[in-house]
Protein backbone atom coordinates (compact mmCIF):
# COMPACT_ATOMS: atom_id res chain seq x y z
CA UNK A 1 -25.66 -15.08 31.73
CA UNK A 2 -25.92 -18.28 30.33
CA UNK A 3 -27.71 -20.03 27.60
CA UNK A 4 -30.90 -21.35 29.06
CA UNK A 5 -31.28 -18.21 30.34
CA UNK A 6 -31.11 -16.17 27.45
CA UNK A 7 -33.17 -18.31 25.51
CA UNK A 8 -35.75 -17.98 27.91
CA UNK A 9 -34.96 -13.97 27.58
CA UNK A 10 -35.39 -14.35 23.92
CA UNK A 11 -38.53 -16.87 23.93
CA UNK A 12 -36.49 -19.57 21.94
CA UNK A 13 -34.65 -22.98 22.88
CA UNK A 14 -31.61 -23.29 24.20
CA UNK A 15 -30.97 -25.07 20.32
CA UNK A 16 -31.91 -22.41 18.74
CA UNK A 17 -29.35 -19.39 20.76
CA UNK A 18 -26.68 -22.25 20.24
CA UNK A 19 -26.90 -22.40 16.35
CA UNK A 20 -27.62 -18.79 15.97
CA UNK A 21 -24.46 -18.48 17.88
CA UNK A 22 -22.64 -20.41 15.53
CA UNK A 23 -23.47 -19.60 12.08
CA UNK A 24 -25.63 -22.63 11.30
CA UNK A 25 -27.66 -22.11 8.32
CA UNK A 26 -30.59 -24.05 9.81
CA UNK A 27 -31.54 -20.82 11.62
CA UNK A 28 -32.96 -17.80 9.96
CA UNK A 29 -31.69 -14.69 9.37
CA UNK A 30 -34.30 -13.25 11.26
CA UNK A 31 -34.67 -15.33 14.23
CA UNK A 32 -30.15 -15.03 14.22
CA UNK A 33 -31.17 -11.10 14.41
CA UNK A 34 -33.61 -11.71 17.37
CA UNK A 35 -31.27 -13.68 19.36
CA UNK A 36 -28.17 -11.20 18.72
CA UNK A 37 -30.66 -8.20 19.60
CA UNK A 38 -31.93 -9.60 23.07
CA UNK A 39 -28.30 -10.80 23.98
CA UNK A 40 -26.99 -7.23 22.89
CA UNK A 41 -29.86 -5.91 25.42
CA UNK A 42 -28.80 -7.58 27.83
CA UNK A 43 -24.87 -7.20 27.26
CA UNK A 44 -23.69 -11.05 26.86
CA UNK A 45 -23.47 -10.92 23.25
CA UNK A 46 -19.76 -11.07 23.06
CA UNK A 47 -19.99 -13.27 25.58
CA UNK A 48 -21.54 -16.14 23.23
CA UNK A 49 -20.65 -14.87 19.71
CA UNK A 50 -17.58 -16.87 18.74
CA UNK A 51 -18.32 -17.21 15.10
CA UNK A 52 -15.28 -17.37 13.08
CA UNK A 53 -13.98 -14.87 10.79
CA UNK A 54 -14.25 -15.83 7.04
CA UNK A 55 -10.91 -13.84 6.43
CA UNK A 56 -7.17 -14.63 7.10
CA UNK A 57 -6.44 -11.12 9.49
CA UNK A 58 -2.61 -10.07 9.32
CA UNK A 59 -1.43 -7.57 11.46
CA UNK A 60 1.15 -4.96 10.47
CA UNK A 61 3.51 -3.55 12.67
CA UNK A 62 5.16 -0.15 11.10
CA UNK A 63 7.70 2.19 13.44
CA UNK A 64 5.84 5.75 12.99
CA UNK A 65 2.71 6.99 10.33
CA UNK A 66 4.38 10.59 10.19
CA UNK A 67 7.09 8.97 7.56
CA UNK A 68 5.89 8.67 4.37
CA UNK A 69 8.37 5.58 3.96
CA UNK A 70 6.35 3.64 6.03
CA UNK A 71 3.17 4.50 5.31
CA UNK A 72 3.84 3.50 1.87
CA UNK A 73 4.41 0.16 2.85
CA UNK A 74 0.88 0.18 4.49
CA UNK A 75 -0.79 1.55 1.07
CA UNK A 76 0.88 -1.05 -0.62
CA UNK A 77 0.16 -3.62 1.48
CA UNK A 78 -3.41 -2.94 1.67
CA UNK A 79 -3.93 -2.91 -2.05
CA UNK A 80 -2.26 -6.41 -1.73
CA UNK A 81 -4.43 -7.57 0.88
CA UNK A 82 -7.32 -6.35 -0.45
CA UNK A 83 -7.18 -8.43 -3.65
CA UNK A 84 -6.11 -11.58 -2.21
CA UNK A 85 -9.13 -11.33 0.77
CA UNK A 86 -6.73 -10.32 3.79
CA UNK A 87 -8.13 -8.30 6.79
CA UNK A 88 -4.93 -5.82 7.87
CA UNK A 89 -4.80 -4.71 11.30
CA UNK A 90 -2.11 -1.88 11.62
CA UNK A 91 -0.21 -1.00 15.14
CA UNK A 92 2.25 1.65 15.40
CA UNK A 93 5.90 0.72 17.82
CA UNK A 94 7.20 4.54 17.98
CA UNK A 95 10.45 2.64 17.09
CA UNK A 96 10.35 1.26 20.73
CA UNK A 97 11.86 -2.25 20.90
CA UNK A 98 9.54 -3.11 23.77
CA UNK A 99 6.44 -1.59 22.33
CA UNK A 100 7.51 -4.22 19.35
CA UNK A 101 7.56 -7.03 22.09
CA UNK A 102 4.53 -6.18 23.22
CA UNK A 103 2.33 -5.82 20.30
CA UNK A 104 4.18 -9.57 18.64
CA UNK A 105 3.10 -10.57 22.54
CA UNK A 106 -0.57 -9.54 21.74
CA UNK A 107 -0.72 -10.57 18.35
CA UNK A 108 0.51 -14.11 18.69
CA UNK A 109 -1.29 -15.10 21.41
CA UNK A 110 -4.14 -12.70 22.86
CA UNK A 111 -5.49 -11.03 19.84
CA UNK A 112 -4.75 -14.13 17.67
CA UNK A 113 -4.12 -13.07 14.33
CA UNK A 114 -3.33 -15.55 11.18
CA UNK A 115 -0.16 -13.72 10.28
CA UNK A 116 1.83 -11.02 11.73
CA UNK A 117 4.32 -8.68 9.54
CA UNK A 118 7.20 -6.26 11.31
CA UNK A 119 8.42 -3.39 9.18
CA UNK A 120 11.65 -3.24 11.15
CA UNK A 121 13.67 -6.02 13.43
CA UNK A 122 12.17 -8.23 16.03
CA UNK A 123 14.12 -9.02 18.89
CA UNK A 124 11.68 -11.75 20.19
CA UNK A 125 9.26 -14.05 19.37
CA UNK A 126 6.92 -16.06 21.34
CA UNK A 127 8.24 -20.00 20.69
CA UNK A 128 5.23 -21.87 20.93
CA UNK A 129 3.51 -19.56 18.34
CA UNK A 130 1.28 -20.97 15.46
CA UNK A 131 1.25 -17.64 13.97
CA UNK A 132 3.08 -16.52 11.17
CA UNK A 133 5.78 -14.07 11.61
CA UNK A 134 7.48 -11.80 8.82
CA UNK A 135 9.83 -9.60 9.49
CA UNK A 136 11.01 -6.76 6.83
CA UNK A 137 14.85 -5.53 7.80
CA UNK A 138 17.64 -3.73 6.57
CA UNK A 139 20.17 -5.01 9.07
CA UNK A 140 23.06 -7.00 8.94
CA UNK A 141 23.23 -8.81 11.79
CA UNK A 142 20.24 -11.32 12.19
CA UNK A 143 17.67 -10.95 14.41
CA UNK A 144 17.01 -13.06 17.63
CA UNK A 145 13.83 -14.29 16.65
CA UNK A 146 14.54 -17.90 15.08
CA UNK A 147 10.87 -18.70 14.24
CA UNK A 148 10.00 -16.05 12.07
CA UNK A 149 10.61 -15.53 7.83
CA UNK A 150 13.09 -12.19 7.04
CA UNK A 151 12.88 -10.28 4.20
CA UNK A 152 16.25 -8.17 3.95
CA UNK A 153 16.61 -5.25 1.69
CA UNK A 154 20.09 -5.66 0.70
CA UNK A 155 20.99 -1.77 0.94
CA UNK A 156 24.48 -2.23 0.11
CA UNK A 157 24.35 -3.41 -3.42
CA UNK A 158 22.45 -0.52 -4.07
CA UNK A 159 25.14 1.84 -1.98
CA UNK A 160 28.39 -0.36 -4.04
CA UNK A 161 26.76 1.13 -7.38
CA UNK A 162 25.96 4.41 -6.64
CA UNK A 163 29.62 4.80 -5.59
CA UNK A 164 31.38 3.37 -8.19
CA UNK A 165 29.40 5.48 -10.12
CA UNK A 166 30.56 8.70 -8.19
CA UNK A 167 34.14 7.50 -8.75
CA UNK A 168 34.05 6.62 -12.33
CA UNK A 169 33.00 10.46 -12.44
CA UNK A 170 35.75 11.86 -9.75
CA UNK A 171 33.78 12.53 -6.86
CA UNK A 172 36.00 11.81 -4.09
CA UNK A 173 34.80 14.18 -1.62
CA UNK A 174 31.74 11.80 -0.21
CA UNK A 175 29.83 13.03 2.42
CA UNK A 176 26.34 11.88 4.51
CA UNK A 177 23.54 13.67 6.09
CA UNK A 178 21.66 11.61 8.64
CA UNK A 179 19.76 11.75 11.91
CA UNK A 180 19.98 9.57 14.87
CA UNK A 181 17.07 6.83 13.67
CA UNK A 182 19.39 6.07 10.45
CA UNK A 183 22.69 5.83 12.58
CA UNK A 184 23.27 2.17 10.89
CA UNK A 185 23.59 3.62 7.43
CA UNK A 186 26.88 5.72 8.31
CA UNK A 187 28.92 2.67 9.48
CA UNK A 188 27.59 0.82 6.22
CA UNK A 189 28.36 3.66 3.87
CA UNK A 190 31.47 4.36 5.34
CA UNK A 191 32.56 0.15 4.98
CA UNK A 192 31.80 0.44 1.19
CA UNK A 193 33.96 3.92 0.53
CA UNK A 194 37.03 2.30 1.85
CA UNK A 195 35.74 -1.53 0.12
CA UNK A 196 35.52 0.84 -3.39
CA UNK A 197 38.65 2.67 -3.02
CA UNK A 198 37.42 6.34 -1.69
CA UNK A 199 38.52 8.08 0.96
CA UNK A 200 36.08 8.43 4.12
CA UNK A 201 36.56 12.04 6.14
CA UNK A 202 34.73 11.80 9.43
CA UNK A 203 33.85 15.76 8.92
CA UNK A 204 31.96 15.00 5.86
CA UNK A 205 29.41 12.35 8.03
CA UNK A 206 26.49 14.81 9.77
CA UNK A 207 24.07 13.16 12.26
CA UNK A 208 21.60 15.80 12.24
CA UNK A 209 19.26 16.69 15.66
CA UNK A 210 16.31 17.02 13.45
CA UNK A 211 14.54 15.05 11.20
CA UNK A 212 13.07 14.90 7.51
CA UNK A 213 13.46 18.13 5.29
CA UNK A 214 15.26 20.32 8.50
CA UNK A 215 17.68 17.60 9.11
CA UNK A 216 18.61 18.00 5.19
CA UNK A 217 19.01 21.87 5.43
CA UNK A 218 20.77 21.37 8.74
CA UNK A 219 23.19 18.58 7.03
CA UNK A 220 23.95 21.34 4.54
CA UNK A 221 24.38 24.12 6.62
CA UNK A 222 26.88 22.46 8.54
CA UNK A 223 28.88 21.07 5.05
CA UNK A 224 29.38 24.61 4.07
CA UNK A 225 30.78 25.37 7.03
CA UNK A 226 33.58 23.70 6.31
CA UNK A 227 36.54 25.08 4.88
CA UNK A 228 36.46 22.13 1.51
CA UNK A 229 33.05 21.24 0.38
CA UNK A 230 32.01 17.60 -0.73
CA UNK A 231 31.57 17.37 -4.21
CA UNK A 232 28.92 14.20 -3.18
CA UNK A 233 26.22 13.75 -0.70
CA UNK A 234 23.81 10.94 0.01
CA UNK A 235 20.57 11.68 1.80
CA UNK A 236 19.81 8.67 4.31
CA UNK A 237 16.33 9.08 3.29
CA UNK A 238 13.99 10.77 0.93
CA UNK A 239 12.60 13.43 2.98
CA UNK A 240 16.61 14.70 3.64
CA UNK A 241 17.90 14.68 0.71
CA UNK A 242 14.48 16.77 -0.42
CA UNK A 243 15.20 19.34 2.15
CA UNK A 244 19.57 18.98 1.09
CA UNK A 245 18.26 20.01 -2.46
CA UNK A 246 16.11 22.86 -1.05
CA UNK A 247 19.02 24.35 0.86
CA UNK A 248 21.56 23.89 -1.73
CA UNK A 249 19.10 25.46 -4.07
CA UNK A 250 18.96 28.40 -2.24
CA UNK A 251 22.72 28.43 -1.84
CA UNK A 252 23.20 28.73 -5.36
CA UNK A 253 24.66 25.57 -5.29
CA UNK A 254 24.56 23.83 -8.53
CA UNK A 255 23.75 20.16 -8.95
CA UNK A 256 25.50 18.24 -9.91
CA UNK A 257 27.87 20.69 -11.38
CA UNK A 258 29.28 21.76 -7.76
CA UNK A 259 27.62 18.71 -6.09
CA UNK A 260 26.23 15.48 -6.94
CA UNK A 261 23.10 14.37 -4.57
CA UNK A 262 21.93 10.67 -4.03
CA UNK A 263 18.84 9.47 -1.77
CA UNK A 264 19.22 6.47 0.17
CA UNK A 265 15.33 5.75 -0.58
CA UNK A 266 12.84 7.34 -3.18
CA UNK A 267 9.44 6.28 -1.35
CA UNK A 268 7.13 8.31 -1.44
CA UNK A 269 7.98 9.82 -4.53
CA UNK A 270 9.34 12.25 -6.31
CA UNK A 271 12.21 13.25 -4.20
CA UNK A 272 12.03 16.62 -5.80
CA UNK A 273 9.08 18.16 -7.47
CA UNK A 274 11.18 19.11 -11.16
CA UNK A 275 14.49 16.99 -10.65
CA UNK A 276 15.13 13.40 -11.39
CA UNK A 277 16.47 12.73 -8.38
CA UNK A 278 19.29 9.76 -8.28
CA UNK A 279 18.65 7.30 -5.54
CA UNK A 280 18.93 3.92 -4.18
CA UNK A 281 15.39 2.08 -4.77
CA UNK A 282 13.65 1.61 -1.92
CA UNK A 283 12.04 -1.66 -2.68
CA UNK A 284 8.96 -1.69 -0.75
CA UNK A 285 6.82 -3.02 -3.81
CA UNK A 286 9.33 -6.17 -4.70
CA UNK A 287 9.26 -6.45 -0.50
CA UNK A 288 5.55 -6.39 -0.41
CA UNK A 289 5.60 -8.80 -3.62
CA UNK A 290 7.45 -11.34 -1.33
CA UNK A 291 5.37 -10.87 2.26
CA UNK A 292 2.24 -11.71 0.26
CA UNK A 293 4.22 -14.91 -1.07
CA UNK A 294 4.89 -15.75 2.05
CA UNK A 295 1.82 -15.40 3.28
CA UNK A 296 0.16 -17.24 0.92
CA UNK A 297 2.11 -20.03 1.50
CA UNK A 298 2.05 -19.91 5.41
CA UNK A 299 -1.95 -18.94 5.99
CA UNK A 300 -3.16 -20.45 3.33
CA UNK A 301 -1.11 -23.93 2.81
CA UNK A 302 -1.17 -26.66 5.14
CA UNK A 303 1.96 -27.90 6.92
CA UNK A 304 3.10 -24.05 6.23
CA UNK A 305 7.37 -24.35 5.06
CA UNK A 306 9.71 -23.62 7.42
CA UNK A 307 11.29 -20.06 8.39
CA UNK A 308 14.00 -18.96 5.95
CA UNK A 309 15.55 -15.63 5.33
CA UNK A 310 14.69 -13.84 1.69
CA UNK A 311 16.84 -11.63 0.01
CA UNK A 312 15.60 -8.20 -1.86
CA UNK A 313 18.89 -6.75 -3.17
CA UNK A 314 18.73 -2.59 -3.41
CA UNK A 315 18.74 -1.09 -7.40
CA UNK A 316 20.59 2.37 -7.93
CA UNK A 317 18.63 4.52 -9.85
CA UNK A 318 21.34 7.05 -12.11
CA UNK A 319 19.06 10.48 -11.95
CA UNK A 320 20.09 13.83 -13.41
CA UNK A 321 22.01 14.57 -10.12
CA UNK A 322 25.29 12.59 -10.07
């Protein structure tokens, strides 16, 4: 189809399917509708309609939707977006690095977005990219990317309080209930013990099969298996230590009498529907405070600053169960 064509389709000039085409104001709203409704007939609307979009669109990249913990990054960033006139586009990776690839792939230069944002690392980035790339990342090591900002959430400080707190109190007995998508936590927790002074007991560190509130009651079925409890246990996440308190609950288990019990993260909250749980903030809303910073100043300033790494250091929260 072209334009002469479809002008003769429509009984108009070849002017006037242009401008309606393009947004010009010179052409009413009525005559735009007739154009757009004989091109949609004849199925070369897309074709012509390249008007542009009146609202900076950033896509968000989040591992999995069945954890609240991410999907609370999406509500908040959607509030955010919403007051400050973004457009969000969500994709989900499955935690698959290429998936990850793929969709930055898509975003950067296919589906051409203004900004993209990664909850989670990204290994690659395309280099001759105009789009802006956050990423939001717990590790330690950096990431390959080199033309992208980083927001860290600096889970040790948080991890360095909580036990320092457990010491002060005696708990020397430290243990860790995990799964295999948290398997950096261990090694970090287990750096800090010996950095603070505590013993670490390989026995006491449980990668759990399952995941969310069955890993937890799995993590603690295992524990009491042994022949010396731990008079400690963090929860690499919120939905663990919920089913840990469950379990131990039901046990008979008294906390933190017999056992003190920290979360890792308390997002979504509560933890536990009667306890004040203690934890290690999760940080998504001071995170999301900085990706809309950023993105302000990338999509909506003009040279954008260059790519730099921001820090988000990790608050422990001292509950009723340390």
């Amino acid at each position: 189809m072209t334009l002469s064509k479809l002008a003769q389709l429509a009984n108009v000039s070849v002017s006037v399917v242009s401008k309606a085409f393009s947004g010009r104001e010179d052409v009413s709203d009525a005559m735009r509708e007739h154009v757009f409704a004989v091109a949609r007939e004849h199925g070369c609307f897309q074709q012509f309609y390249h008007a542009p979009y009146d609202k900076p669109v950033v896509a968000v990249i989040i591992p999995e939707a069945i954890s609240g913990f991410y999907i609370r990054y999406v509500e908040v960033l959607k509030q955010a977006f919403e007051e400050r006139g973004y457009t969000l586009l969500l994709s989900i990776s499955n935690f698959d690095p290429q998936m990850v690839e793929e969709l930055v792939r898509y975003y950067t230069a296919h589906g051409k977005v203004d900004a993209l944002v990664s909850v989670g690392n990204i290994q690659r980035i395309p280099e001759k990219t105009d789009t802006a790339v956050i990423c939001i990342d717990g590790a330690q090591k950096e990431p390959i990317a080199t033309n992208c900002y980083r927001i860290k959430h600096i889970l040790a400080t948080g991890l360095e309080d909580a036990l320092l707190h457990l010491k002060k109190s005696g708990r020397k007995r430290i243990a860790y209930v995990g799964e295999p998508l948290t398997v950096r936590k261990e090694p970090l927790l287990k750096k800090i013990m010996e950095q603070t002074g505590l013993p670490v007991y390989d026995e006491y560190f449980i990668c759990s099969r399952m995941r969310f509130l069955d890993a937890g009651r799995d993590g603690i079925e295992k524990l009491w298996q042994l022949s010396e409890k731990p008079d400690a246990i963090f929860g690499s996440y919120r939905e663990i230590t919920t089913g840990m308190l469950y379990a131990l609950e039901e046990r008979g288990v008294s906390v933190p009498r017999d056992v003190a019990v920290i979360a890792m993260n308390n997002d979504p909250a509560p933890i536990h529907p009667t306890l004040d749980v203690s934890c290690i903030d999760s940080g998504i809303v001071p995170i999301c405070a900085e990706v809309m910073r950023l993105l302000d100043e990338t999509v909506r300033v003009s040279p954008p600053p260059k790519p730099r790494i921001v820090s988000v250091p990790s608050v422990f929260h001292i509950g009723k169960t340390t």
